[in-house]
C-alpha atoms as a PDB file:
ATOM      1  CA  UNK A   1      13.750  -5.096 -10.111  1.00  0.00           C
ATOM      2  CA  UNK A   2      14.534  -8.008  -7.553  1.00  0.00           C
ATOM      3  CA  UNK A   3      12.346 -10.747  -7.767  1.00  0.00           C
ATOM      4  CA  UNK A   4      11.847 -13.929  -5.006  1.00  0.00           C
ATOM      5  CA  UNK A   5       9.987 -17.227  -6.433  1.00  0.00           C
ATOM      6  CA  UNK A   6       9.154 -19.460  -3.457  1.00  0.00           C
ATOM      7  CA  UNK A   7      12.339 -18.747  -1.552  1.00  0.00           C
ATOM      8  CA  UNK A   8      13.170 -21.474   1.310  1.00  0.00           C
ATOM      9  CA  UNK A   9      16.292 -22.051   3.030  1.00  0.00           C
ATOM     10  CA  UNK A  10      16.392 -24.469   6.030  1.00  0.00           C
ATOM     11  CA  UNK A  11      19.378 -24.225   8.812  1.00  0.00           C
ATOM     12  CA  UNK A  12      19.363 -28.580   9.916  1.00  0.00           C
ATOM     13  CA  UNK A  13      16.125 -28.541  11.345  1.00  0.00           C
ATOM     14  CA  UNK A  14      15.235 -24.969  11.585  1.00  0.00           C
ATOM     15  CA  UNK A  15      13.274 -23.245   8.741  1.00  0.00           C
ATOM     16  CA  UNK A  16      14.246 -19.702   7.925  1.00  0.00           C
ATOM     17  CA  UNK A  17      12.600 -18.701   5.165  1.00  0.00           C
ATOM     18  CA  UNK A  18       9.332 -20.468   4.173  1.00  0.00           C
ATOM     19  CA  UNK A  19       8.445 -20.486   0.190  1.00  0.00           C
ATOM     20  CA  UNK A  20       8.689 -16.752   0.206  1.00  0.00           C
ATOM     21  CA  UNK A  21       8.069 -14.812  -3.296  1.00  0.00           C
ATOM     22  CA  UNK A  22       7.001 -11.062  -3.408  1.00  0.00           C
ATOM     23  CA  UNK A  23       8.756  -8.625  -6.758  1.00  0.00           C
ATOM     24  CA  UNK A  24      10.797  -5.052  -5.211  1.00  0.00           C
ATOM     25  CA  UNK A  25       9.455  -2.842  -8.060  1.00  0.00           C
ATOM     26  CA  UNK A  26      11.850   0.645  -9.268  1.00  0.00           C
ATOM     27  CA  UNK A  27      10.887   3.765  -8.470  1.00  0.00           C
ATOM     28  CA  UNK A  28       9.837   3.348  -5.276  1.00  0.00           C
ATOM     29  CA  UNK A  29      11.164   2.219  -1.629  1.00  0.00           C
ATOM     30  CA  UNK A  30      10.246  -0.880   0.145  1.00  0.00           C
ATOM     31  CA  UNK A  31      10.756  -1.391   3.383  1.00  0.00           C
ATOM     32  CA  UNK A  32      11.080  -4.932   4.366  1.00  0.00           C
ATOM     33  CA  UNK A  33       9.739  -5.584   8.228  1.00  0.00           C
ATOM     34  CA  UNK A  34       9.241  -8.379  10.443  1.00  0.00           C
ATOM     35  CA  UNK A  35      10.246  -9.654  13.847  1.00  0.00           C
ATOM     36  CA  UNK A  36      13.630 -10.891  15.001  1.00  0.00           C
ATOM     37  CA  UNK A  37      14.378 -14.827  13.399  1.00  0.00           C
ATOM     38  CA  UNK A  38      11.394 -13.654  10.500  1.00  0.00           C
ATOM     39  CA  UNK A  39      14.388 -14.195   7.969  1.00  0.00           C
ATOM     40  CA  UNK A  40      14.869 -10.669   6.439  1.00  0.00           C
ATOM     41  CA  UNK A  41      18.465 -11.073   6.749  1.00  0.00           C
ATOM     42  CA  UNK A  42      18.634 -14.493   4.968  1.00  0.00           C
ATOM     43  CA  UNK A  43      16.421 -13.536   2.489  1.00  0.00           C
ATOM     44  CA  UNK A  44      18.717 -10.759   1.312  1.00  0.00           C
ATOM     45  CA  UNK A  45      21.966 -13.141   1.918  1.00  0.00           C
ATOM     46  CA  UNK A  46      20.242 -15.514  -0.331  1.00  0.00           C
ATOM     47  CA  UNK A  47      19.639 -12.556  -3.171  1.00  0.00           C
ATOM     48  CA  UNK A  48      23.073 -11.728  -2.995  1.00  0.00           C
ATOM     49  CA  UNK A  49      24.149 -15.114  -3.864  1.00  0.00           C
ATOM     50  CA  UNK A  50      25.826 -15.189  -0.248  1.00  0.00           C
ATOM     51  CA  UNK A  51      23.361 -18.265   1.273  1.00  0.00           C
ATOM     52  CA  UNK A  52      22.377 -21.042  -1.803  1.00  0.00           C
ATOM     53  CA  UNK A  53      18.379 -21.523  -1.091  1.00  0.00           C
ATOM     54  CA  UNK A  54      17.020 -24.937   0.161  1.00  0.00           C
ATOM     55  CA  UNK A  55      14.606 -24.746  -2.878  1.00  0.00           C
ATOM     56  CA  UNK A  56      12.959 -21.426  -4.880  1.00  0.00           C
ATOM     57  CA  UNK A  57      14.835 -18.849  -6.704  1.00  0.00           C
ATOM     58  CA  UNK A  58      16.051 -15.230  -6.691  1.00  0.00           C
ATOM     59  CA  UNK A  59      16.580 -12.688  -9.508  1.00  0.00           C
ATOM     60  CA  UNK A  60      18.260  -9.337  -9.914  1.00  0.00           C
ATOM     61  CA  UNK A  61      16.748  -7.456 -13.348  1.00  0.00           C
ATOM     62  CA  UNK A  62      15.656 -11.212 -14.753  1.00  0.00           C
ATOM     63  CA  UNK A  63      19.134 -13.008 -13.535  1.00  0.00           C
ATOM     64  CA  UNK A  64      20.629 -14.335 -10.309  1.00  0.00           C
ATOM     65  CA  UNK A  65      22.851 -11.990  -8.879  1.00  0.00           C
ATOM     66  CA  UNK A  66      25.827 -14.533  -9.034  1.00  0.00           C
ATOM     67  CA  UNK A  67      25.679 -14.045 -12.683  1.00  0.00           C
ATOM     68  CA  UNK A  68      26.230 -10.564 -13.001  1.00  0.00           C
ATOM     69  CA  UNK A  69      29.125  -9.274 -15.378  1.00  0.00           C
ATOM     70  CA  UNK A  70      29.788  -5.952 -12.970  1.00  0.00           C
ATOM     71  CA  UNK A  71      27.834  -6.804  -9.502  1.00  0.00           C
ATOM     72  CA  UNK A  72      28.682  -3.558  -8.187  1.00  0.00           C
ATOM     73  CA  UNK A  73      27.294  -1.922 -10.785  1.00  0.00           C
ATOM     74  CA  UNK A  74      23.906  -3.749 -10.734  1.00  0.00           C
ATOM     75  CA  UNK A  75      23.300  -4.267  -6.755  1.00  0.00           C
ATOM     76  CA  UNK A  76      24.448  -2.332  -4.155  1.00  0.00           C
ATOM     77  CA  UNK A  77      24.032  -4.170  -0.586  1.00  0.00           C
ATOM     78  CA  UNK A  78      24.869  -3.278   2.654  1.00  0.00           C
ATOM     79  CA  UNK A  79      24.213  -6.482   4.437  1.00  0.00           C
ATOM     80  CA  UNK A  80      27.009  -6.101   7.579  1.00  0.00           C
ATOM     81  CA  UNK A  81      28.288  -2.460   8.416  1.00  0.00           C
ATOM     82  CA  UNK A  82      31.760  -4.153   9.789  1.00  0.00           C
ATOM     83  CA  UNK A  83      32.673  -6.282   6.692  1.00  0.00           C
ATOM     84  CA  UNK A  84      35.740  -4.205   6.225  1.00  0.00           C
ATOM     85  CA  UNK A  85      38.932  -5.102   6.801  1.00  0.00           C
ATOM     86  CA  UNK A  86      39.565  -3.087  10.288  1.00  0.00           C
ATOM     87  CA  UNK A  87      43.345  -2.596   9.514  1.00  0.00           C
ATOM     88  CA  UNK A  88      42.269  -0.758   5.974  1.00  0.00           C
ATOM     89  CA  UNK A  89      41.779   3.030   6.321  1.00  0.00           C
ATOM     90  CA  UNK A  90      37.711   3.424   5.108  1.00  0.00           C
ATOM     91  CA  UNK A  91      39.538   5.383   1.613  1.00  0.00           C
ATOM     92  CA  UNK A  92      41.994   1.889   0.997  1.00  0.00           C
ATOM     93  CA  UNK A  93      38.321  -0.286   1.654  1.00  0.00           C
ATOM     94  CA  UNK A  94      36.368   1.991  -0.896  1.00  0.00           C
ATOM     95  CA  UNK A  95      39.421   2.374  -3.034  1.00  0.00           C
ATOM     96  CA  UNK A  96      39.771  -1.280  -3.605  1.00  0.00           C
ATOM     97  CA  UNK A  97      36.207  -1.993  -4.168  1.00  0.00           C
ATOM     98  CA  UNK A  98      36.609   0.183  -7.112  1.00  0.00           C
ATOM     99  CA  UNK A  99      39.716  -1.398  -8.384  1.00  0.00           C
ATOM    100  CA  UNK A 100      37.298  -4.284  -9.003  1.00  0.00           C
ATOM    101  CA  UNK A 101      35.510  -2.856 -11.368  1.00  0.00           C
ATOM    102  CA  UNK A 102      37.695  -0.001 -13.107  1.00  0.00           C
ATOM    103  CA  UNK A 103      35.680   2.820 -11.107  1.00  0.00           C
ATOM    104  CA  UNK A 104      37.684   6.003 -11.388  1.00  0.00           C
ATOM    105  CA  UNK A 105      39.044   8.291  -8.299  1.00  0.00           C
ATOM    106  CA  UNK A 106      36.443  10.756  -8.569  1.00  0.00           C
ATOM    107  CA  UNK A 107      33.895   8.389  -8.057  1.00  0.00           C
ATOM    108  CA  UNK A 108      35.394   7.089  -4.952  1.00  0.00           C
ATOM    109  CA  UNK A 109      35.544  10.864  -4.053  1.00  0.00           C
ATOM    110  CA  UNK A 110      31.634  11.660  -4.564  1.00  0.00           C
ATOM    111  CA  UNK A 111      30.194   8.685  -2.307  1.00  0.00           C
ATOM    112  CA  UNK A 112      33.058   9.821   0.414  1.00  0.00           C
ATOM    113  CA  UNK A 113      31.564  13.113   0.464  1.00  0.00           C
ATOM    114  CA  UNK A 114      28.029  11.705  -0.341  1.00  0.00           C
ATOM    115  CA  UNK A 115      28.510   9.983   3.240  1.00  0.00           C
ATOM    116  CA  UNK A 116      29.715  12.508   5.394  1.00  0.00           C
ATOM    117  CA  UNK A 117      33.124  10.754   5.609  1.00  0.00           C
ATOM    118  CA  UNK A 118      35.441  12.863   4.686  1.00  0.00           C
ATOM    119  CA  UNK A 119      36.969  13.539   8.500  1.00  0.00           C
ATOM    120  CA  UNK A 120      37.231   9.811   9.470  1.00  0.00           C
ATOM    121  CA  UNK A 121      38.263   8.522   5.679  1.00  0.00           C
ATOM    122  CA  UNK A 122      41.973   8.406   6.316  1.00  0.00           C
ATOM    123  CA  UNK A 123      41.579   6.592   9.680  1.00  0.00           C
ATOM    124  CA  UNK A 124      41.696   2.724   9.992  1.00  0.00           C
ATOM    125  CA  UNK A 125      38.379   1.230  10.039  1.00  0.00           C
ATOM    126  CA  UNK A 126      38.892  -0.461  13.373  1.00  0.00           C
ATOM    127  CA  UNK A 127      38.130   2.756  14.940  1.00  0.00           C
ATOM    128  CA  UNK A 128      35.088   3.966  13.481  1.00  0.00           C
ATOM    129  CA  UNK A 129      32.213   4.410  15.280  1.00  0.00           C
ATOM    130  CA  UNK A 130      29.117   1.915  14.587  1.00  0.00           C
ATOM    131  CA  UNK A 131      27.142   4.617  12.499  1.00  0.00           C
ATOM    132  CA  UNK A 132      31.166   5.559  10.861  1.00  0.00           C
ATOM    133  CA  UNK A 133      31.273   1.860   9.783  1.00  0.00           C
ATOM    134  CA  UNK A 134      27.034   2.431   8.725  1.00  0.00           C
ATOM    135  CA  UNK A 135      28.121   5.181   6.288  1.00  0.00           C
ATOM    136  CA  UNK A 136      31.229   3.479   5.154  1.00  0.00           C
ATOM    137  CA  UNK A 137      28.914   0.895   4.225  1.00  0.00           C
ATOM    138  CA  UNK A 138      26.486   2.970   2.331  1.00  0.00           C
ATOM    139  CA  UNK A 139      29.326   4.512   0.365  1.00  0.00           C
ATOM    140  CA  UNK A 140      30.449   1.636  -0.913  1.00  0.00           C
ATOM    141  CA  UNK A 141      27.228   0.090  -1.590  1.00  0.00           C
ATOM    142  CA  UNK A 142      26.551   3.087  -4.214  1.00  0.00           C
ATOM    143  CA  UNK A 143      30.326   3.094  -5.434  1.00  0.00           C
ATOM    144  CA  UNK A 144      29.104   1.805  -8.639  1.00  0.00           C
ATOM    145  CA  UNK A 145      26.031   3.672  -9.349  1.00  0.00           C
ATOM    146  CA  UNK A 146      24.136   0.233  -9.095  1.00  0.00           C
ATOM    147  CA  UNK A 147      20.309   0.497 -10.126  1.00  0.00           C
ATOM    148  CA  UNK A 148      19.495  -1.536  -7.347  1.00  0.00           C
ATOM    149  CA  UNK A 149      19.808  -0.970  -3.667  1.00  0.00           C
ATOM    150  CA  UNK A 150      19.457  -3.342  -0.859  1.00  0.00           C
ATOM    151  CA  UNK A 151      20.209  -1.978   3.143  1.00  0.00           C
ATOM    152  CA  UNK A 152      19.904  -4.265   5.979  1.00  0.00           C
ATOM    153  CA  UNK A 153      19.010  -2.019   8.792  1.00  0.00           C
ATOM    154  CA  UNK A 154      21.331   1.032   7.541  1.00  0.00           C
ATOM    155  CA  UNK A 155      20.080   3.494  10.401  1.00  0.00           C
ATOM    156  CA  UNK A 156      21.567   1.227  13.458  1.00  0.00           C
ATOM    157  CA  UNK A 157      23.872   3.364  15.227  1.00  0.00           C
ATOM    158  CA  UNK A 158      23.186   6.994  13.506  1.00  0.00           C
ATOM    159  CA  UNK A 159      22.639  10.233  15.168  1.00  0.00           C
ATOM    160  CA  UNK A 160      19.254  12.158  14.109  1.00  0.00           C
ATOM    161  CA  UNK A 161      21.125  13.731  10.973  1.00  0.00           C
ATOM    162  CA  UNK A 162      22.376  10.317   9.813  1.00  0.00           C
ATOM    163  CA  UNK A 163      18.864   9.141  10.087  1.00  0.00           C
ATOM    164  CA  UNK A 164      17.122  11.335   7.853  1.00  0.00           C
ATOM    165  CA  UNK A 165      20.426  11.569   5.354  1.00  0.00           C
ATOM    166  CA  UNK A 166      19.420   7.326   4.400  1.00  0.00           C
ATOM    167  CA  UNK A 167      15.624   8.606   4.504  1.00  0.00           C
ATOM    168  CA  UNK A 168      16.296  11.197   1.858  1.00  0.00           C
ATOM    169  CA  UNK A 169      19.077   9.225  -0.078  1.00  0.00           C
ATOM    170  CA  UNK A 170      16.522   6.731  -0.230  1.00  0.00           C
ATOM    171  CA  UNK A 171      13.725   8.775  -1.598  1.00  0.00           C
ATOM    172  CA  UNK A 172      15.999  10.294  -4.207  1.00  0.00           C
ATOM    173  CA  UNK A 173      17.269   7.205  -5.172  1.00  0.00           C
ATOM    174  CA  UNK A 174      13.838   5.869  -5.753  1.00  0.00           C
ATOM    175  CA  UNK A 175      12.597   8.865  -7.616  1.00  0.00           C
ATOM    176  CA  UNK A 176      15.819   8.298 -10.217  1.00  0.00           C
ATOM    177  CA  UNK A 177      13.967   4.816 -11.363  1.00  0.00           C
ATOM    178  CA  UNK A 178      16.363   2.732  -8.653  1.00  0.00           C
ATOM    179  CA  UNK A 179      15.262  -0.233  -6.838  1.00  0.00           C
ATOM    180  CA  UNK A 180      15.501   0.571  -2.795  1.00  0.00           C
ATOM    181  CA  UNK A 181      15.251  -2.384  -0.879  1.00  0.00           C
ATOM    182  CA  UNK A 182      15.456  -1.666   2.879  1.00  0.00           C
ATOM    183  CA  UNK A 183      14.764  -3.648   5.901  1.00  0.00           C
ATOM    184  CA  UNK A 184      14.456  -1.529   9.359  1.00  0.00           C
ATOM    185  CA  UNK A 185      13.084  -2.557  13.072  1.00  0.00           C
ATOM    186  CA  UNK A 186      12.617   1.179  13.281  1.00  0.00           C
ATOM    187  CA  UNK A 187       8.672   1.563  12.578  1.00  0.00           C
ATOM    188  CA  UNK A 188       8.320   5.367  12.878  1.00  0.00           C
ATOM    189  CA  UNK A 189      11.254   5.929  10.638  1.00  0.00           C
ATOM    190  CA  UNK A 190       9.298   3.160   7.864  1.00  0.00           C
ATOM    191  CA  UNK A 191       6.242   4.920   7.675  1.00  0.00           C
ATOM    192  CA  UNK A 192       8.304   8.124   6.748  1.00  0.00           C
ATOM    193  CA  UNK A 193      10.562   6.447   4.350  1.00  0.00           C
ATOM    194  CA  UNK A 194       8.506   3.313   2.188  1.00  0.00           C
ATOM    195  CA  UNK A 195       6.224   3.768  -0.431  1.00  0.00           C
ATOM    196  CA  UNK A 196       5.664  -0.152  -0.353  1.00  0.00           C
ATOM    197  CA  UNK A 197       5.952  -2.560   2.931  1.00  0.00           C
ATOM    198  CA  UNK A 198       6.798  -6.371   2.564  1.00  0.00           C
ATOM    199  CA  UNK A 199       6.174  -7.851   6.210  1.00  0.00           C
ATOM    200  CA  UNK A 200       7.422 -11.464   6.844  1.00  0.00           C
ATOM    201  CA  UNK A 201       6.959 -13.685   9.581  1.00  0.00           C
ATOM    202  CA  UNK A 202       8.432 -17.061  10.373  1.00  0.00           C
ATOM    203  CA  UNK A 203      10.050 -17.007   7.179  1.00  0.00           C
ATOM    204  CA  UNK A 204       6.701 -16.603   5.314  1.00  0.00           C
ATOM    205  CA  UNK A 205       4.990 -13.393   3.752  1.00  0.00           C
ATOM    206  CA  UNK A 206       2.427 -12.296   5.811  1.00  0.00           C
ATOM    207  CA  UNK A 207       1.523  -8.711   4.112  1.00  0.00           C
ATOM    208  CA  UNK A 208       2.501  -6.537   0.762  1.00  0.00           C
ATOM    209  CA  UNK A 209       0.790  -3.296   0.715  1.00  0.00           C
ATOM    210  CA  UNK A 210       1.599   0.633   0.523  1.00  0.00           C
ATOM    211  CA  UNK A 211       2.314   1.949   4.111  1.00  0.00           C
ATOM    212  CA  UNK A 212      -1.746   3.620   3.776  1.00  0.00           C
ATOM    213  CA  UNK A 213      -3.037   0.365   2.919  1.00  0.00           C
ATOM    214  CA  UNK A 214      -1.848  -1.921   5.612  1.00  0.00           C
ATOM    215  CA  UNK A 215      -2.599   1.517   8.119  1.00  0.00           C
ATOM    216  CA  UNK A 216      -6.515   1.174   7.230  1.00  0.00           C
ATOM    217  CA  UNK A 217      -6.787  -2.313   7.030  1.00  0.00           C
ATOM    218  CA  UNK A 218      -5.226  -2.598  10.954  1.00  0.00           C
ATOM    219  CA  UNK A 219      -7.163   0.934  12.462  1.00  0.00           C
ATOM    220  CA  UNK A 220     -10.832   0.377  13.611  1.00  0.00           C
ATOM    221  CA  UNK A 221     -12.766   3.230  12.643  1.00  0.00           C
ATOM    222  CA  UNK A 222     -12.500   6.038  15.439  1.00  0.00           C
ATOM    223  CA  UNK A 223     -12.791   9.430  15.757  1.00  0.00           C
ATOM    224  CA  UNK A 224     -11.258  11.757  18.543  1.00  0.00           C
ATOM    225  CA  UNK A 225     -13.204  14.746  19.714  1.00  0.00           C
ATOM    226  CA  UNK A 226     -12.296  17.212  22.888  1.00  0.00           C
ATOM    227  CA  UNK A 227     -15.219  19.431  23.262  1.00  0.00           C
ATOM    228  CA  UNK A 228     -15.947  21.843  27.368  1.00  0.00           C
ATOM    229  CA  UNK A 229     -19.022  19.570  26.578  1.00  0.00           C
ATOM    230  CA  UNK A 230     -17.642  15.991  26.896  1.00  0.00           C
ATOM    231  CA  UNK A 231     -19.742  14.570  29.185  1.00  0.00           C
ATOM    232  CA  UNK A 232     -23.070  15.417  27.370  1.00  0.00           C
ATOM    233  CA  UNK A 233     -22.022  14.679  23.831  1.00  0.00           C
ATOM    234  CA  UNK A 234     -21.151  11.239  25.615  1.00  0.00           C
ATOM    235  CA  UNK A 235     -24.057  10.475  26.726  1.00  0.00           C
ATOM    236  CA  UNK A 236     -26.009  11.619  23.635  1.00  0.00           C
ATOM    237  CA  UNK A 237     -23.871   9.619  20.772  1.00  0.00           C
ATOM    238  CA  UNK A 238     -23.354   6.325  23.281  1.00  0.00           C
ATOM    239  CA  UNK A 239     -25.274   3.051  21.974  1.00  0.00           C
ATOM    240  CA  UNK A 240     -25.524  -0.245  21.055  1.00  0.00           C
ATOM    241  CA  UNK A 241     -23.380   0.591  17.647  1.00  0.00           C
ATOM    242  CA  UNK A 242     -21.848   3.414  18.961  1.00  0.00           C
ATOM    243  CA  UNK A 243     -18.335   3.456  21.526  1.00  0.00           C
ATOM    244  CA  UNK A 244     -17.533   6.340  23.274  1.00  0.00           C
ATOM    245  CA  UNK A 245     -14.240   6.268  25.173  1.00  0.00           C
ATOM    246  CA  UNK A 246     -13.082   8.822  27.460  1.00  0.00           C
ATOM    247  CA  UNK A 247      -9.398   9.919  26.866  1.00  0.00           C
ATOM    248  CA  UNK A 248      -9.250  13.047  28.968  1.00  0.00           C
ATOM    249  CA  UNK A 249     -11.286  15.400  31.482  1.00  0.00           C
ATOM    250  CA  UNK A 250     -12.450  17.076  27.414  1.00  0.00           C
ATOM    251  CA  UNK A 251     -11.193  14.521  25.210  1.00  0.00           C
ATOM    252  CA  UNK A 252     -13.604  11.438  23.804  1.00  0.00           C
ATOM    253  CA  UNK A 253     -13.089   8.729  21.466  1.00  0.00           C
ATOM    254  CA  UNK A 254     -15.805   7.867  19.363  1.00  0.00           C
ATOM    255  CA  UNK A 255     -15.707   4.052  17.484  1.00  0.00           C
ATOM    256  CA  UNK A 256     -18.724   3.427  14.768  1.00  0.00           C
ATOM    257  CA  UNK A 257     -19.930   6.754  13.853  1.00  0.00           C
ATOM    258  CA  UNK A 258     -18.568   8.877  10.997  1.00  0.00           C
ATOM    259  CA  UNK A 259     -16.581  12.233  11.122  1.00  0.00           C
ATOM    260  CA  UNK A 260     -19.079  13.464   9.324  1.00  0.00           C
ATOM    261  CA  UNK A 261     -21.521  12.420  11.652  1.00  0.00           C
ATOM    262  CA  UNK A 262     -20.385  13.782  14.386  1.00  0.00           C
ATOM    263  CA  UNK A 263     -20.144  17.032  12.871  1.00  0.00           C
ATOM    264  CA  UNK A 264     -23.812  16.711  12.086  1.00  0.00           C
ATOM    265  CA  UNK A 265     -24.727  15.964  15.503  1.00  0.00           C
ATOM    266  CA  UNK A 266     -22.852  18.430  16.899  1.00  0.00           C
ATOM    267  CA  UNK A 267     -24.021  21.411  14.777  1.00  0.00           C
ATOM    268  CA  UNK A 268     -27.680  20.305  15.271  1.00  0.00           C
ATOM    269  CA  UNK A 269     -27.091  20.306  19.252  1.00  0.00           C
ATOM    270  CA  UNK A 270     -24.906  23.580  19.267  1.00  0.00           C
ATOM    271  CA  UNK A 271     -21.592  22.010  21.300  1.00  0.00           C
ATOM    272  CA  UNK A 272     -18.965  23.933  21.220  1.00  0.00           C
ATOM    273  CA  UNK A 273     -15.933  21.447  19.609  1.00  0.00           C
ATOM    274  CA  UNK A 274     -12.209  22.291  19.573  1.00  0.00           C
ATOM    275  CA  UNK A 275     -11.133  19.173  17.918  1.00  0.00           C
ATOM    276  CA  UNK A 276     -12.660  16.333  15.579  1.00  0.00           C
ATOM    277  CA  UNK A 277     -10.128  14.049  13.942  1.00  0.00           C
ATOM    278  CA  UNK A 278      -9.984  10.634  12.739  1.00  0.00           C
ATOM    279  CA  UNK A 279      -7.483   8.474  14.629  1.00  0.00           C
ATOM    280  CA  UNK A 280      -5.720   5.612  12.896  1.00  0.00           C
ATOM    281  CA  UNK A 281      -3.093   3.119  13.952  1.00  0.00           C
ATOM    282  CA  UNK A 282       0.725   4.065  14.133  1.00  0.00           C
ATOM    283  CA  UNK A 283       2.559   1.713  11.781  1.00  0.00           C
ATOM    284  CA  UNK A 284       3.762   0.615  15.109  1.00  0.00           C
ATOM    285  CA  UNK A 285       0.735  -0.850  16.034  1.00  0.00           C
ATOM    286  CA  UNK A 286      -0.659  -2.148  12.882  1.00  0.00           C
ATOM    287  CA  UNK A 287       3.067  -3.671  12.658  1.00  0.00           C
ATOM    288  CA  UNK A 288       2.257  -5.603  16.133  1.00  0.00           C
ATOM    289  CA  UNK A 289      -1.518  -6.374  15.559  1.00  0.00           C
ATOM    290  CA  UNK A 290      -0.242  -7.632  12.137  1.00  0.00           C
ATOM    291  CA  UNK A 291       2.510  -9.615  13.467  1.00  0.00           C
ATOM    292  CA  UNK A 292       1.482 -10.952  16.916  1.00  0.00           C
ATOM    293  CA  UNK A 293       0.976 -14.526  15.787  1.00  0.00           C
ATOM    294  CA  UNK A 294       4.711 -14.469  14.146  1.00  0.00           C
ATOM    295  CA  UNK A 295       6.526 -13.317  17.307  1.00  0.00           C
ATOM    296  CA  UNK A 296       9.669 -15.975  17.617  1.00  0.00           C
ATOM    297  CA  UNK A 297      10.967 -14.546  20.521  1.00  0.00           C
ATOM    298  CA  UNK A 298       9.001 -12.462  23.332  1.00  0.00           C
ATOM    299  CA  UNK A 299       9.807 -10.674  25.894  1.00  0.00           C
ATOM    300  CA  UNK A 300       8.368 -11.203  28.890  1.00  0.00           C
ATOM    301  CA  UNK A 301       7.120  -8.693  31.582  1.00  0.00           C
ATOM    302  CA  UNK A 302       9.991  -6.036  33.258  1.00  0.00           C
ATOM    303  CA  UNK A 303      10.789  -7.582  36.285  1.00  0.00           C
ATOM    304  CA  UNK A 304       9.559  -5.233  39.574  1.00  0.00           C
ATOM    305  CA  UNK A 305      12.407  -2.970  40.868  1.00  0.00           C
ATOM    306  CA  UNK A 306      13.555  -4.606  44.003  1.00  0.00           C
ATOM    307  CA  UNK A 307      12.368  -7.555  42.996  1.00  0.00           C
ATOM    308  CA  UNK A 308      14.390 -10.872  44.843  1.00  0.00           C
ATOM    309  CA  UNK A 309      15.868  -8.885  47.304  1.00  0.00           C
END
């Protein structure tokens, strides 16, 4: 269990990470979101013992991590994919990191294998590939069987398969009782991955829910239906309380009224309907609703093609 108690760390003038406290419970995965300069990446630095907070605490399994007897063995973090040495084949890095802590050959062998390394191992680290170095990472994050797990953004840089291989190492890891920990600007791949979100903003908490939770509290209640009879069910459900929005030539969505309701009305009238589904927000969007106050930096509009010239 990793536990925050009104975290703060302040950078001179800038503050990073605002009295934060939220608990990362075992057994299930928690993705950790929030916009760019939200301090998800100090926060972890600062659980690892790495940054010393401005004031609050941190706590790995009722300790601070710094205290740990065998840190590999409790946490495993993988807070910067290129923190090997590059001159180091990835098999010296691992095999070194085990020295550390008496951890055997074999063990060294099963997280090589684990991560798909096993044709790059013997190569220096200088010329892995940014999702090579990800792996590498990984691997020696779980060299010592830790029973907690914290990943800062360990999808950047892998393929499709890589992607899903930290989406179902982190499920399994969950289901054996671990704490996952995992922070990820990759939305779609969140809602497929967390059983618990923590979303931060300008250093301070701004949400803890399951992934369903913060879904239903950000979607207004809608209901898409494409019927040949569009126009006329239109017409006969739009009112004061009711919002019908035309998506398509077929294809209607209907705010304030029920599925249920619908289904009613359309049995009663005898339309013909070929689809009638509720529509929620993407955890995209209920991401960006949730976090549009917190934005640090914004983009602003794409410039026009040929623009200046």
């Amino acid at each position: 269990m990793i536990q925050v108690e009104g975290l703060t760390k302040r950078f001179g003038h800038k503050l990073a990470v605002d009295h934060l406290s939220f608990t990362v419970e075992p057994g299930r995965v928690t993705g950790f979101l929030g916009p760019n300069g939200s301090g998800k990446s100090t926060t972890m630095r600062m659980i690892m013992g790495l940054d010393r907070p401005t004031a609050g605490r941190s706590a790995v399994d009722g300790r601070a991590f710094v205290d740990a007897k065998a840190p590999l063995r409790e946490v495993g973090a993988l807070l910067d994919a290129k923190a090997a040495n590059p001159n180091r084949s990835g098999r010296a890095h691992l095999s070194a990191l085990a020295a550390t802590h008496g951890i055997g050959r074999r063990r060294v062998d099963q997280v090589i294998a684990m991560a798909g390394l096993g044709g790059v191992i013997g190569k220096r680290v200088k010329t892995y590939s940014l999702g090579m170095n990800q792996r590498l990472g990984i691997a020696a994050a779980l060299l010592g069987d830790p029973a907690n797990v914290i990943l800062d953004e360990p999808v950047n840089g892998l393929d499709p398969e890589g992607v899903v291989w930290v989406r179902q190492l982190a499920k399994a890891l969950a289901a054996e009782g671990r704490t996952v920990f995992i922070s990820s600007h990759l939305m779609a791949e969140m809602a497929l991955t967390a059983d618990q979100l923590i979303v931060i903003g300008r250093g301070r908490l701004i949400a803890k829910s399951s992934v369903s939770e913060l879904l239903a509290a950000s979607s207004a209640v809608a209901t898409r239906v494409r019927s040949p009879q569009a126009g006329h069910i239109a017409a006969a459900l739009a009112s004061r309380d009711v919002i019908v929005t035309a998506e398509g030539p077929d294809t209607l969505l209907v705010s304030g009224l029920s599925v249920e309701a619908i289904g009613q009305a359309a049995a009663q009238r005898g339309w013909v309907i070929y689809e009638l589904v509720p529509v929620t927000a993407s955890l995209e969007e209920a991401y960006m609703k949730l976090t549009d106050t917190a934005v640090e930096y914004r983009s602003a509009a794409p410039i026009p093609q040929g623009a200046g010239k």
